[in-house]
N, C-alpha and C. Protein backbone atom coordinates (compact mmCIF):
# COMPACT_ATOMS: atom_id res chain seq x y z
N UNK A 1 84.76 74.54 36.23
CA UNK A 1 83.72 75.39 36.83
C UNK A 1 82.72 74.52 37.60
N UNK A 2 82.24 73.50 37.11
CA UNK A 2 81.47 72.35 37.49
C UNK A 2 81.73 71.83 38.83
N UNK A 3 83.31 71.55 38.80
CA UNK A 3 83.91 71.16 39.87
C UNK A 3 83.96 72.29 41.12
N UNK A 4 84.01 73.25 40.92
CA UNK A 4 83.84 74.35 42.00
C UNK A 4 82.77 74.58 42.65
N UNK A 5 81.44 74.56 41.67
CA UNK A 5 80.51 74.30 42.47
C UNK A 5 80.09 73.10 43.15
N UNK A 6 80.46 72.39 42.99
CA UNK A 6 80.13 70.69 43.62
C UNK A 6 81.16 70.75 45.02
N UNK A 7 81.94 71.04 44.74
CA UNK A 7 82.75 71.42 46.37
C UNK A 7 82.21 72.36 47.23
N UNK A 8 81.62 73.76 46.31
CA UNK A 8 80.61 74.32 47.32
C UNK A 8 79.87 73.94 47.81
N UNK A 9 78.62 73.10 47.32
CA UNK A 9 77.71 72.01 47.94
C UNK A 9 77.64 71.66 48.67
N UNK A 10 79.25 70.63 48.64
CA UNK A 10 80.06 69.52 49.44
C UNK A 10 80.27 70.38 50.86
N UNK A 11 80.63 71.47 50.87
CA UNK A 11 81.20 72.49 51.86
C UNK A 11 80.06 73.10 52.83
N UNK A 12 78.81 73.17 51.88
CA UNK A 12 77.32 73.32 52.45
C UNK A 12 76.95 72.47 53.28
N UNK A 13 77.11 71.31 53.11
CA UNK A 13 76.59 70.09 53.67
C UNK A 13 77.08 70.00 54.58
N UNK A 14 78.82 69.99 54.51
CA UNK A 14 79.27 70.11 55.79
C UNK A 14 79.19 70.50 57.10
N UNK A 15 78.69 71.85 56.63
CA UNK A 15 78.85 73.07 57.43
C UNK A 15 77.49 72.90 58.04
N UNK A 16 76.34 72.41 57.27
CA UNK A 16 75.42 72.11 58.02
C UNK A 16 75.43 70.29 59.07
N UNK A 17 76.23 69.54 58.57
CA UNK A 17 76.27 68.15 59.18
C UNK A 17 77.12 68.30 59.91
N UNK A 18 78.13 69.16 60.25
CA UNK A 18 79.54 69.15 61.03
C UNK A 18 80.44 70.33 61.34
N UNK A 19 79.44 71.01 61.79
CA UNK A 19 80.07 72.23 62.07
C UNK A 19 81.54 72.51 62.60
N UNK A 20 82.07 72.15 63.43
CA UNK A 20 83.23 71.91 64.00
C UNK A 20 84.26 71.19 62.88
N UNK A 21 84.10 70.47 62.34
CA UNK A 21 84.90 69.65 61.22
C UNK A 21 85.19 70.71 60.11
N UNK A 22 84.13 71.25 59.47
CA UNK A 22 84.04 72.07 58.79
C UNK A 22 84.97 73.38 58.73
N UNK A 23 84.72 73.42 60.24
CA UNK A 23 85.75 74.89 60.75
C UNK A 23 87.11 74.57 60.33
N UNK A 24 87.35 73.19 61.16
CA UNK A 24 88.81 72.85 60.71
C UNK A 24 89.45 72.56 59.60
N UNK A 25 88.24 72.50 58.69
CA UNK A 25 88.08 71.97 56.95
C UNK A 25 89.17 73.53 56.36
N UNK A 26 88.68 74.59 56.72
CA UNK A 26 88.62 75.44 55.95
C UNK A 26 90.09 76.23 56.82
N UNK A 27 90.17 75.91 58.14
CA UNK A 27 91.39 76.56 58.27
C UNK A 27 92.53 75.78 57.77
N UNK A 28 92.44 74.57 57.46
CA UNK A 28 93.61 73.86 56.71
C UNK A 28 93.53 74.18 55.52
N UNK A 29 92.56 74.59 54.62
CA UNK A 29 92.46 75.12 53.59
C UNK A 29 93.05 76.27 53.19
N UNK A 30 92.80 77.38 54.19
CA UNK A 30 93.24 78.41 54.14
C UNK A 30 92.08 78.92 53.36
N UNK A 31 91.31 78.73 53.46
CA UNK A 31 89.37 79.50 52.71
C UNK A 31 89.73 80.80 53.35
N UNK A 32 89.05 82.00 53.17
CA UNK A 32 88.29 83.19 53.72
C UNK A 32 87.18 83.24 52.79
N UNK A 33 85.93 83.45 53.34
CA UNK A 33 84.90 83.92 52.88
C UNK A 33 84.16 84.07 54.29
């Protein structure tokens, strides 16, 4: 559970430091939210 939120964070940060990276973060991921 710990670990899930610490990747959310991680994913926060991103999304605010690297928007574009981020994008591509999550379509290789296969995320939806």
């Amino acid at each position: 559970l710990k670990l899930v939120s610490q990747r959310r964070q991680l994913l926060d940060y991103l999304k605010r430091a690297d928007e574009g990276r981020y994008k591509t973060l999550i379509e290789r991921l296969g995320i939806r939210r």
